[in-house]
Protein backbone atom coordinates (compact mmCIF):
# COMPACT_ATOMS: atom_id res chain seq x y z
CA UNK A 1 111.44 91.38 149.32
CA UNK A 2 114.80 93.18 148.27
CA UNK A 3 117.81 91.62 146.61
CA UNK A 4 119.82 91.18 149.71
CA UNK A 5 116.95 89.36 151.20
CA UNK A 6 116.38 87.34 148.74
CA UNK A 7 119.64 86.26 148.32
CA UNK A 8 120.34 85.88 151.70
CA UNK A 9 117.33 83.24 152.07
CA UNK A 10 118.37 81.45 148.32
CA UNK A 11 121.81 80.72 149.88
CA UNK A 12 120.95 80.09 153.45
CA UNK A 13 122.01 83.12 155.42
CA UNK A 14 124.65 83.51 152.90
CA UNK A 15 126.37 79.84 154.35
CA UNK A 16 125.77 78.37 150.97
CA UNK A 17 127.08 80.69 147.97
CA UNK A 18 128.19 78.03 145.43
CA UNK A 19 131.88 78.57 143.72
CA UNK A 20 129.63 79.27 140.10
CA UNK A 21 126.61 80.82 140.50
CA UNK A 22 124.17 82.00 137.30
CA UNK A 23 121.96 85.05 137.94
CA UNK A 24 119.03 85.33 135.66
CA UNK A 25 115.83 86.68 135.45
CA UNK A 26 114.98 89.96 136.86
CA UNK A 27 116.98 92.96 134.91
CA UNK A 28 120.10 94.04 133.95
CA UNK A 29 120.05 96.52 137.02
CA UNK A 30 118.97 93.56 139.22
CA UNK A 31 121.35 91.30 138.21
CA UNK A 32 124.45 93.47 138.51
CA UNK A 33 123.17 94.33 142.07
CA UNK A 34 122.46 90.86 142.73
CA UNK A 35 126.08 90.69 141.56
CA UNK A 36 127.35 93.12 143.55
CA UNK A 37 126.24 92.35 146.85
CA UNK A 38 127.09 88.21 146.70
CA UNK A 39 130.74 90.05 145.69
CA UNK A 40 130.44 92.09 148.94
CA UNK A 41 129.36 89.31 151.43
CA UNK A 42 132.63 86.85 150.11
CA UNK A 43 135.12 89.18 150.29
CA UNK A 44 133.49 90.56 153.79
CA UNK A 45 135.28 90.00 156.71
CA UNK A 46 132.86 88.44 158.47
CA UNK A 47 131.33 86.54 155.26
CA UNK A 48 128.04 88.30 155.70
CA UNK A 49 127.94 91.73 153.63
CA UNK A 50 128.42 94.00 156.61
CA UNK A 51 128.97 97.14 154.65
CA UNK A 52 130.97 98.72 157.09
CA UNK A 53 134.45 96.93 157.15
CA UNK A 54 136.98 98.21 154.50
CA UNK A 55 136.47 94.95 152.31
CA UNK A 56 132.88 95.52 151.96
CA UNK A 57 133.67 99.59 151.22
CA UNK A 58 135.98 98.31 148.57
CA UNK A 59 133.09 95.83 146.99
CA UNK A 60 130.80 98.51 146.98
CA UNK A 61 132.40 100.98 145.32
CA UNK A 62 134.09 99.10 142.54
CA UNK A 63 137.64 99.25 143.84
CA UNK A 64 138.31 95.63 145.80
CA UNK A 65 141.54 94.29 144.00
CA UNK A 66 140.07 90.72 144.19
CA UNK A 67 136.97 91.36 142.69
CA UNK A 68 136.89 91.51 138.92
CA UNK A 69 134.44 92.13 136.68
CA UNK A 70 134.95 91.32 132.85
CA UNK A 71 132.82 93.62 129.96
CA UNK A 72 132.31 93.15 126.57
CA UNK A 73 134.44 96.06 125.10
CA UNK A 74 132.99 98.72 123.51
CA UNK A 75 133.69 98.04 119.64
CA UNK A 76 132.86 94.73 119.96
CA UNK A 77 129.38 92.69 119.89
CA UNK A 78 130.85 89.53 122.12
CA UNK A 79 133.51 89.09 125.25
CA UNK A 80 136.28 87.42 123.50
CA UNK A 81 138.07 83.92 124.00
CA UNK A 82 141.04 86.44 124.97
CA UNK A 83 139.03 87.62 128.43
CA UNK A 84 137.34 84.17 129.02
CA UNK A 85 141.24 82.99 128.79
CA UNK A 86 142.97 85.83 130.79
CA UNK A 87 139.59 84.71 133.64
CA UNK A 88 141.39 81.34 133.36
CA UNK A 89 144.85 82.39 134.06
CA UNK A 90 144.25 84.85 136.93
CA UNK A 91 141.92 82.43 138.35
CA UNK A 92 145.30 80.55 140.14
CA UNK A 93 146.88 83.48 141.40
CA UNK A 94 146.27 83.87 144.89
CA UNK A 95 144.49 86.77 146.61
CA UNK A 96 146.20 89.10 148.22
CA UNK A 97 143.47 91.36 149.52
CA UNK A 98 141.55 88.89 151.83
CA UNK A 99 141.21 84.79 151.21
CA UNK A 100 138.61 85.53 147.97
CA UNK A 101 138.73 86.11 144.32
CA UNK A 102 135.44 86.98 142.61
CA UNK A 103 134.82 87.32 138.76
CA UNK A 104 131.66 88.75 137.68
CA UNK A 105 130.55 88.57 133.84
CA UNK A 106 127.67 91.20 134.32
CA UNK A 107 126.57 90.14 130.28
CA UNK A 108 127.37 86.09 130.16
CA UNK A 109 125.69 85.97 127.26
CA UNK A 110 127.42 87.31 125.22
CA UNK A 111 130.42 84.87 125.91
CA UNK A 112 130.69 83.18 122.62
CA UNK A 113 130.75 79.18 122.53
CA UNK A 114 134.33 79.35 122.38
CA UNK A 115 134.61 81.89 124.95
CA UNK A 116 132.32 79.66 127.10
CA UNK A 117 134.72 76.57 126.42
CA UNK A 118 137.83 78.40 127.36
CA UNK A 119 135.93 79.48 130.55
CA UNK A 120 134.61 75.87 131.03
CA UNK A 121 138.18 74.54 131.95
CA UNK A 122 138.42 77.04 135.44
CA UNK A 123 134.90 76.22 136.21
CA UNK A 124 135.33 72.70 136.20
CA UNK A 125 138.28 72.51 138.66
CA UNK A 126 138.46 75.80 140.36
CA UNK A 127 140.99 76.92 143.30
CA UNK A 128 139.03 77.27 146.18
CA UNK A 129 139.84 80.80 146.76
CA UNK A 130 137.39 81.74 143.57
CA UNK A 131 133.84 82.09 143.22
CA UNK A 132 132.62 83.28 139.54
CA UNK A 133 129.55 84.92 139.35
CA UNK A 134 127.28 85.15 135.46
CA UNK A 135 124.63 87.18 134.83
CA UNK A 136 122.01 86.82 132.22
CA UNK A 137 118.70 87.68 131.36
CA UNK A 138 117.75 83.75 130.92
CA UNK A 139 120.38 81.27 131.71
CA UNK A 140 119.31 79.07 128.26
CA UNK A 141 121.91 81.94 126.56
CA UNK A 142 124.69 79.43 128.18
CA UNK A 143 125.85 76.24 127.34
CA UNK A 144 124.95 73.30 128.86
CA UNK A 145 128.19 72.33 129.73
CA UNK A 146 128.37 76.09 131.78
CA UNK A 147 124.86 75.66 133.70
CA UNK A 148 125.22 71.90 134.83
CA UNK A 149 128.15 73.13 136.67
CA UNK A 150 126.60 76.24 138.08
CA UNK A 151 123.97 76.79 140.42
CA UNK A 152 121.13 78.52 139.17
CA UNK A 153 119.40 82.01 141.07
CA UNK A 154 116.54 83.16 139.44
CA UNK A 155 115.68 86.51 140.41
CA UNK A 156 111.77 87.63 140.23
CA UNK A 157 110.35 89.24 137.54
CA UNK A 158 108.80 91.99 138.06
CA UNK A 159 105.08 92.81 137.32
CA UNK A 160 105.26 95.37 135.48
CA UNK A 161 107.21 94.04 133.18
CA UNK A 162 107.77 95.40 129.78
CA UNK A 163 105.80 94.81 127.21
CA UNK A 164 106.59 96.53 124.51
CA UNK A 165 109.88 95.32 123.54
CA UNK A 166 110.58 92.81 120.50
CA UNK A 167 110.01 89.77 123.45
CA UNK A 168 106.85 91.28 124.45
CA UNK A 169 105.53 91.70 120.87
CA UNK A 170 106.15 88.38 120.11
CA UNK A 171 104.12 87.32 123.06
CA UNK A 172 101.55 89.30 122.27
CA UNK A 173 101.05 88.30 119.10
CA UNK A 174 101.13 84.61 120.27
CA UNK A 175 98.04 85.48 122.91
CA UNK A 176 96.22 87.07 120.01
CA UNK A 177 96.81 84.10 117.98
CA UNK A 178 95.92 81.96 120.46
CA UNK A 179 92.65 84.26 120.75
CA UNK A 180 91.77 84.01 117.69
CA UNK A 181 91.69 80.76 117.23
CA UNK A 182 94.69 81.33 114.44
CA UNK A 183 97.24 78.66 113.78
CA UNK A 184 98.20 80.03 110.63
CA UNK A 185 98.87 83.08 112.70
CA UNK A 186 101.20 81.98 115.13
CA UNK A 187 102.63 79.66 111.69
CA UNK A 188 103.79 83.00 110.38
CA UNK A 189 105.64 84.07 113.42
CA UNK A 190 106.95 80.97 114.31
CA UNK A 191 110.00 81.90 111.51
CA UNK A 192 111.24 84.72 113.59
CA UNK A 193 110.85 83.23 116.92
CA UNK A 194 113.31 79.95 115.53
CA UNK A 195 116.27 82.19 114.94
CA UNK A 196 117.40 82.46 118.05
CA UNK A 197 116.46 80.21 121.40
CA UNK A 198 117.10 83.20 123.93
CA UNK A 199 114.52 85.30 121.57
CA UNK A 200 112.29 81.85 122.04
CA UNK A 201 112.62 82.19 125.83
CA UNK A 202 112.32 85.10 126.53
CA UNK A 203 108.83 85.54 124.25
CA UNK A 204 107.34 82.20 126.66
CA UNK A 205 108.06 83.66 129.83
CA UNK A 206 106.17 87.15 128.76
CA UNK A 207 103.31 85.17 127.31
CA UNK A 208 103.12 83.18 131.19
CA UNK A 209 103.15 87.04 132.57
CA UNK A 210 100.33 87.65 129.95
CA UNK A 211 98.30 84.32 131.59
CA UNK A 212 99.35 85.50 134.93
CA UNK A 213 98.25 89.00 134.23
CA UNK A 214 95.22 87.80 133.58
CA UNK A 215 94.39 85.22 136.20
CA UNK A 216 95.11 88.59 138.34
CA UNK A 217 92.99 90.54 136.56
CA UNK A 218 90.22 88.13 136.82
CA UNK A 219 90.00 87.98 140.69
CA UNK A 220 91.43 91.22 141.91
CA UNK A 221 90.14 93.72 138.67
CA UNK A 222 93.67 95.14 138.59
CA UNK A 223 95.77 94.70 135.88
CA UNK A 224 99.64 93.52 135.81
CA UNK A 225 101.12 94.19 132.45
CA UNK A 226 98.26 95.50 131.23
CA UNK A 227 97.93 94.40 127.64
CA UNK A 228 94.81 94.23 125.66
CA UNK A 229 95.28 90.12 125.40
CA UNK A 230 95.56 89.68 129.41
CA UNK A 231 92.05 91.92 129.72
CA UNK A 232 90.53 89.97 126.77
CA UNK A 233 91.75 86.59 128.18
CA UNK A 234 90.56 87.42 131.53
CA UNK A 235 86.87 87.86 130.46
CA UNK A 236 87.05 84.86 128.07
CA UNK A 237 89.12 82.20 130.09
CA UNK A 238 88.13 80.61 132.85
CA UNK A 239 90.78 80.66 135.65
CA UNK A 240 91.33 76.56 135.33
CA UNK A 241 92.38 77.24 131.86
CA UNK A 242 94.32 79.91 132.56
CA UNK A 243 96.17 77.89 135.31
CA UNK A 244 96.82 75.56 132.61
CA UNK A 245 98.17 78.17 130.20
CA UNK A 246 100.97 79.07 132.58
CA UNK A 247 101.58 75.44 133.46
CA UNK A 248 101.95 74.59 129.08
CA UNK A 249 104.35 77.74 128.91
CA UNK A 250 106.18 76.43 131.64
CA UNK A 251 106.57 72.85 130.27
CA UNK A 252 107.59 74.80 127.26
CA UNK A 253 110.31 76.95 128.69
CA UNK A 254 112.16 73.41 130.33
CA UNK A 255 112.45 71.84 126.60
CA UNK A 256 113.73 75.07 125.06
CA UNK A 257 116.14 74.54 128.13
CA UNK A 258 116.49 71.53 127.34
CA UNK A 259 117.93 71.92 123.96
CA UNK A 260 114.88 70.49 122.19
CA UNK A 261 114.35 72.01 118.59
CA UNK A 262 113.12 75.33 119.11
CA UNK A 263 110.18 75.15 116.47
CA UNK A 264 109.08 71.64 117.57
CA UNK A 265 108.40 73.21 121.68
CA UNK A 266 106.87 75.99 120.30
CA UNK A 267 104.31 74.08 117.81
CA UNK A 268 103.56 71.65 120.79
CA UNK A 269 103.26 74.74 122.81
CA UNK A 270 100.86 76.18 121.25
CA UNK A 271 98.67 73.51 120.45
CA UNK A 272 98.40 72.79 123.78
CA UNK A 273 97.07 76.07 124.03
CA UNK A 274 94.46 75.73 121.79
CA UNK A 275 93.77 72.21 123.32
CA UNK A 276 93.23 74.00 126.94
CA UNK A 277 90.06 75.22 125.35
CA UNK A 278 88.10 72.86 126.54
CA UNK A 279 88.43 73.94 130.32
């Protein structure tokens, strides 16, 4: 399944494309595609992406006057309350190219708190001309406040995901723990991993591909991510406690979400983990 399909069936033949919409998941490529084509189908004169009216040529190459996309700047590490405000302002001018404005923050997360707060007052009552579009790699990098007035589109991750980032290490190192029977090992990592809840995130959904890789592996003899835990857990788990691996990382992922303490989901986490032992 491509993008467009994909987004065309998560928004009902493209009826349904909320005024705040959170892209997550996937990659950065993904997303800004994602991005790119829900900007294309509401400025489209027909409201369905043709690609071949002069709206949708605009979208697609970056040069609609009603579709803006704000950047972090180059020198700095954050977007600053400065953009989120200037979002705000332009937000209640009418469009003049067509009957749509669309914003598109391709890196949301990096929207400081106060940058989120300034861009908190448009979202709550917006004009109905605008539609504002955030892309992340996991939506948990936003405020509450931004996501319970947003609607939420998850893109897939792909299989071969990579592993060998800082995210990927950390679930690896988790799966060996886990492995080895080691608390004290995933005790010492637990330090890095509760600096930062994104970081937190981000390491439980690559230890679920990890499970998944291996519940795959187990069945079809074909490996997914391909690390050394997923083979190892594949010949040493049984596929009902792998099923329940993915299921604990899951329940995990919803209290990081859910603004629990970051160290107190992870320790329950994992000793769920080591509990699943029995099946």
């Amino acid at each position: 399944m491509d993008i467009r399909e994909y987004l065309y069936n998560a928004t009902n033949g493209f009826k349904r494309i909320p005024q705040t919409v959170i892209i997550d998941g996937g990659t950065d490529e993904s997303r800004r595609k994602a991005a790119d084509v829900l900007a294309m189908v509401l400025v489209c004169k027909e409201k369905i992406g043709c690609g071949e009216c002069n709206l949708c040529r605009k979208a697609l190459s970056h040069s609609h006057t009603e579709i803006t996309y704000v950047e972090c700047e180059k020198d700095k590490k954050t977007i600053t309350v400065a953009a989120a405000r200037s979002i705000r302002s332009n937000a209640f001018v009418n469009p003049v190219e067509g009957d749509t404005r669309v914003f598109i923050i391709p890196q949301a997360e990096k929207l400081g708190d106060e940058a989120q707060n300034a861009l908190l007052k448009i979202l709550e009552e917006p004009p109905v001309f605008d539609r504002f579009i955030l892309c992340t790699e996991n939506a948990s990098a936003l405020l509450n406040t931004i996501r319970s007035r947003s609607v939420r589109l998850t893109l897939p991750v792909p299989f071969e995901a990579d592993m060998t980032d800082k995210n990927g290490e950390n679930a690896q190192k988790i799966a060996m723990a886990l492995l080895n029977g080691d608390e004290a090992q995933f005790v010492f990592l637990l330090p890095k991993l509760e600096k930062d809840r994104n970081t937190a995130v981000l390491a439980v959904q690559k230890l679920k591909l990890i499970f998944r890789d291996a519940l795959v592996l187990k069945f079809s003899g074909r490996a997914v991510t391909g690390t050394d835990s997923s083979v190892e857990m594949s010949d040493s788990f049984s596929a009902a406690r792998l099923t329940e691996c993915i299921r604990i990382c899951e329940q995990a992922e919803k209290m990081l979400d859910s603004n629990v303490k970051i160290g107190l989901s992870l320790t329950v986490m994992f000793s769920e983990l080591i509990g699943s032992k029995s099946l």
